[in-house]
Every structure is written in C-alpha cells, then in structure tokens.
Protein backbone atom coordinates (compact mmCIF):
# COMPACT_ATOMS: atom_id res chain seq x y z
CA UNK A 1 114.96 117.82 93.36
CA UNK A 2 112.11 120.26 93.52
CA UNK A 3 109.51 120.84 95.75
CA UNK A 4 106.85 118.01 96.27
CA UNK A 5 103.63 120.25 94.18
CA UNK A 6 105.75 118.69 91.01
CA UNK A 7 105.34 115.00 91.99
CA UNK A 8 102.93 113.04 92.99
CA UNK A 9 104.05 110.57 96.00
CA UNK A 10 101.64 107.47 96.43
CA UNK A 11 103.22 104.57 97.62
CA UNK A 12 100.93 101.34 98.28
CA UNK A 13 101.19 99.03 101.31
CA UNK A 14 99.28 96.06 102.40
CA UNK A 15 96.88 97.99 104.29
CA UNK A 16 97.45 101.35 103.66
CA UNK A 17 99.17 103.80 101.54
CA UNK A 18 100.67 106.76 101.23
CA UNK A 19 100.36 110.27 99.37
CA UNK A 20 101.08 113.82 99.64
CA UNK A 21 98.98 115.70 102.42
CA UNK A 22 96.78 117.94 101.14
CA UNK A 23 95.40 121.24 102.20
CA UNK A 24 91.65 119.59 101.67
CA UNK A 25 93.21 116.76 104.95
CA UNK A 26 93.46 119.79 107.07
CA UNK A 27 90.05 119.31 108.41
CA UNK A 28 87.82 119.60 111.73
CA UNK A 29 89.18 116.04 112.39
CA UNK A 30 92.57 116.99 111.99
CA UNK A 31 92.39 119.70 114.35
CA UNK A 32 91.17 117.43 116.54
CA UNK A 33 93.88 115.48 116.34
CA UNK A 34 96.71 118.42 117.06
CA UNK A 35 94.44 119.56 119.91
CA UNK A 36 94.03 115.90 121.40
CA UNK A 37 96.51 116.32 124.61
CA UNK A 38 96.79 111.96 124.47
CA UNK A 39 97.34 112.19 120.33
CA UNK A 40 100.06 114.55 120.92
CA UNK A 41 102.27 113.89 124.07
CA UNK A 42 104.68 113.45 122.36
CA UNK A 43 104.63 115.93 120.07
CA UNK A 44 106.53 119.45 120.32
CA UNK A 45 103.39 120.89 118.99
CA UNK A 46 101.77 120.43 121.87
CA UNK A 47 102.80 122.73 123.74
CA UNK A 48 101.29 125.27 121.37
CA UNK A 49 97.43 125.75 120.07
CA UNK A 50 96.97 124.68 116.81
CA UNK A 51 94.44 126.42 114.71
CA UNK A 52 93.07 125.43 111.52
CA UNK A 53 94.31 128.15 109.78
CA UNK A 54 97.94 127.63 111.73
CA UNK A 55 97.90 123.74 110.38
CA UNK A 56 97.09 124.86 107.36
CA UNK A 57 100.03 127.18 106.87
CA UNK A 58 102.37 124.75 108.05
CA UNK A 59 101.03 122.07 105.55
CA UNK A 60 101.66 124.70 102.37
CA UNK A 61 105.12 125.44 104.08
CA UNK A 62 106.54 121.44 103.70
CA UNK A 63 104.63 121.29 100.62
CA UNK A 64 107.09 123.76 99.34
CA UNK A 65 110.01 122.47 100.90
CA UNK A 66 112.13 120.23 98.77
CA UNK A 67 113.78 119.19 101.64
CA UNK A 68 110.73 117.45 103.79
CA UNK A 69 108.08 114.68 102.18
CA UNK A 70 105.19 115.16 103.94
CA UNK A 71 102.88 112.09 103.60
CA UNK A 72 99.34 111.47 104.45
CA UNK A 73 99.00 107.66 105.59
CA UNK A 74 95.72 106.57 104.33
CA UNK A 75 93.73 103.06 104.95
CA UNK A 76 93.08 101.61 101.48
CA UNK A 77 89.90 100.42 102.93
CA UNK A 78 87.73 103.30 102.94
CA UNK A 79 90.56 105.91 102.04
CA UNK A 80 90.26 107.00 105.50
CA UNK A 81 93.25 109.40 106.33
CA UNK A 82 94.65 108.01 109.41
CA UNK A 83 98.03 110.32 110.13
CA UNK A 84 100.83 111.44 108.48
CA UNK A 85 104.24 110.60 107.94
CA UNK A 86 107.51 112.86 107.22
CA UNK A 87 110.93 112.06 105.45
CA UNK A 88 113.04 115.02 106.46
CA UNK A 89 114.54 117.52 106.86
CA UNK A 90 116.57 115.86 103.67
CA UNK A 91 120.45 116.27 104.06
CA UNK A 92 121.31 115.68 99.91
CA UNK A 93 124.85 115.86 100.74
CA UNK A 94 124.97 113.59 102.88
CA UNK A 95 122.48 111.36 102.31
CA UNK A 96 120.43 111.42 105.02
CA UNK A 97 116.92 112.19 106.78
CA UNK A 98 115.04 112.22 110.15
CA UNK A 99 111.47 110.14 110.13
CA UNK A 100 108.69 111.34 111.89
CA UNK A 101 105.20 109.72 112.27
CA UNK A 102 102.08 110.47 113.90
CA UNK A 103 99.15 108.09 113.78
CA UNK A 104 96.01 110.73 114.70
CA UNK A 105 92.85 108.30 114.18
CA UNK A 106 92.74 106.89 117.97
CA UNK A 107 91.07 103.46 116.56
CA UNK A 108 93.54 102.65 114.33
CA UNK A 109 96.36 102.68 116.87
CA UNK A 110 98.43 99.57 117.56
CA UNK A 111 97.31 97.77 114.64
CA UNK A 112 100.48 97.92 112.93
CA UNK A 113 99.62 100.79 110.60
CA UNK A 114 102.81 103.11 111.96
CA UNK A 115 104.92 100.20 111.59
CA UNK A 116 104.12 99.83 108.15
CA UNK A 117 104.40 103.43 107.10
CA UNK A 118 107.59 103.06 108.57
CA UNK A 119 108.40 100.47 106.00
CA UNK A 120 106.84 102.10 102.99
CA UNK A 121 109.35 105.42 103.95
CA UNK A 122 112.18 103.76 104.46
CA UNK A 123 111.53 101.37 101.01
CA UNK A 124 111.47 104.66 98.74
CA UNK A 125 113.95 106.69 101.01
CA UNK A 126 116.97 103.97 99.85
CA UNK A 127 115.32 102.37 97.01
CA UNK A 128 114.41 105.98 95.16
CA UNK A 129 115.83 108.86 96.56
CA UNK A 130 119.15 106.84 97.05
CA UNK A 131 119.55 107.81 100.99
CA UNK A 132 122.02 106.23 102.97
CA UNK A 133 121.14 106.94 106.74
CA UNK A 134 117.79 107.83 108.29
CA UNK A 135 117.64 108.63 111.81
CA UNK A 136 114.15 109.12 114.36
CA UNK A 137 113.74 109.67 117.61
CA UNK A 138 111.15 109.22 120.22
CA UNK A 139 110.86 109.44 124.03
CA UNK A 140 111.78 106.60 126.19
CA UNK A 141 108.09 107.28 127.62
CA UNK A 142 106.59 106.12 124.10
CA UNK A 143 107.93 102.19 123.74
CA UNK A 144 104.83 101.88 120.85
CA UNK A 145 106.91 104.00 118.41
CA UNK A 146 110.49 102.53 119.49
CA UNK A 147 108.82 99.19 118.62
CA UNK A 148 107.93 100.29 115.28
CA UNK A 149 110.89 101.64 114.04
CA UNK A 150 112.87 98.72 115.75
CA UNK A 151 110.69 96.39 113.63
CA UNK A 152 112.08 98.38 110.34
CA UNK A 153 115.68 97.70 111.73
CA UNK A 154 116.04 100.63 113.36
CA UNK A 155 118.42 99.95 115.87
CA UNK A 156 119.65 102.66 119.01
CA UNK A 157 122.51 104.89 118.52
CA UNK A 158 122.33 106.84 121.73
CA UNK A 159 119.97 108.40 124.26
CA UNK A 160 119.90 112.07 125.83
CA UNK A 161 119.17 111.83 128.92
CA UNK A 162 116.47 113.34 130.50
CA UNK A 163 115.68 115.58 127.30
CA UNK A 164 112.54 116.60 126.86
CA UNK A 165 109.16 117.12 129.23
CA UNK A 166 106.88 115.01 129.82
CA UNK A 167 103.92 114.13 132.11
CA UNK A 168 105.78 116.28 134.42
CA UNK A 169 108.85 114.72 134.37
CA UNK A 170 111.62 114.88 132.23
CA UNK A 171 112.66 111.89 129.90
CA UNK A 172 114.99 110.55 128.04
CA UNK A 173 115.02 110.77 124.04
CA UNK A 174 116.10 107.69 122.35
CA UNK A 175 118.21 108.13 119.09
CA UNK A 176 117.69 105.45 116.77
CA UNK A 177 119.50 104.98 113.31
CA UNK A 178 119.32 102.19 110.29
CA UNK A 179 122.11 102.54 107.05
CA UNK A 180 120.70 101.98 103.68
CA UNK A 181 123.04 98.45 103.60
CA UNK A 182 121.89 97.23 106.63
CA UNK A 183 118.51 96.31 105.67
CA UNK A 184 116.89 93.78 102.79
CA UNK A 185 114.09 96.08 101.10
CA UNK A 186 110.67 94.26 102.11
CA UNK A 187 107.59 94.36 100.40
C-alpha cells in the first residue's frame, strides 16, 4: 500500500464524511483546538505546546506514512471540518490497527458525530483494507468516547490500571477491541 498523497479517502456518512486532512485544515481554529486544555484532556499532546508550524509538520509526517490514515471528519452541511479521525498505526501482518478520534469543534460534541466516524472507520477498515482486529483506548475518566466505540461493538478487553494522568490523579486506561467477524457492516 503506499502512502495516503496517492489516494484519495472520502467516505460519506449520514451527517458527515470523511477525507484526508489537509495541510490547508491546519488553521488558526485548529490550533485552537490543540491548545484548548478541555478539547485535549485527554490527549498526550497536551502536555506539550502545539504550534502551527509543529501541527503542521506532524500532519505532512502521517500523510506520508502508509501505515496511519489520517482523516478529517467533516459536516456535509456546510463542509465544516469538525475533527479528525486516525486508522493506525496499521499492523499489515497482522491485520490490525489502533483508532483514534478527536472531535475539536466544541458545538458539535455529543451529537453523535464521533460515534459515526467511528462507524465510517471501522466500515472501510474490514470492508476495504481487509483488517481483522482494531483496538482503541480511552481513559476511564472519558465515558463519552467509551460510549462511542461501544456503540460500534467495541467491546473491553482489559484495563491498566491507574495509567495515565489526569486532572491530577491518575486513571485507568480502558482497552477496548472488536474482530472483523464480530460485527454486521452498517450503513
């Protein structure tokens, strides 16, 4: 497979849809996002600064990697760019991929959007790339994005306790899994 410049990923939802993220999404409001302590709690980035010119680089670096889809989710109404949405790192060997989402436009969260990007991932990671295991993980903390991958048939594999830092405290990570045969592709 080679890198994601030579294909052009747009998958179409109900609501929303997805597509490669582009250097031109790496905006002020972006930023703004990555530097938004509440958009990012639970994001490892946050414990560094992001610049524009830093968010930038690391969009060109998964851009290049053919082992990471990097996905802009987009409301088809008003081709707003609401987040983004990752399939990888890639395992070709073995089949298998982490997901990672982050919804960044404040207004648009818990109105199902993550949930179905979630869907739209997980439909083209089995139905085209032929995966057979994807995997996620979020902290115990953040029950929004357990709940969406849950909905998708996720289902929990294991937890680490006390993992990762948070609020000042330490919490747990949950470990979630869904196989390729255990789920009916939905539309």
């Amino acid at each position: 497979m080679g890198s994601t410049n030579e294909f052009s990923y747009f998958i179409e939802g109900k609501t929303i849809y997805l597509r490669e993220v582009r250097l031109s999404d790496v905006n002020e409001e972006y930023y703004r996002w990555m530097n938004d302590p509440e958009i990012t709690r639970y994001l490892e980035s946050r414990f560094h600064p992001n610049s524009l010119e830093g968010l930038r680089e690391y969009v060109s670096e998964r851009l290049r990697d053919q082992n990471n889809i990097f996905l802009a989710v987009i409301l088809k109404n008003g081709d707003r760019h609401i987040g983004n949405i990752k399939l990888g790192p890639i395992n070709w060997i073995h089949r298998l991929a982490d997901v990672a989402l982050l919804i960044g436009a404040k207004d648009c969260w818990g109105k199902g959007y993550g949930t179905e990007a979630i869907r739209l991932v997980v439909n083209f990671a089995f139905q085209k790339l032929n995966l057979h295991k994807l995997t996620a993980g979020h902290y115990s903390t953040n029950a929004g994005s357990g709940k969406a991958y849950a909905r998708n048939g996720f289902v929990v594999e294991g937890t680490r306790r006390k993992h990762r830092f948070c609020d000042g405290v330490y919490v747990d990570t949950v470990l979630m899994g869904l196989l390729s045969e255990d789920i009916k592709i939905v539309k």
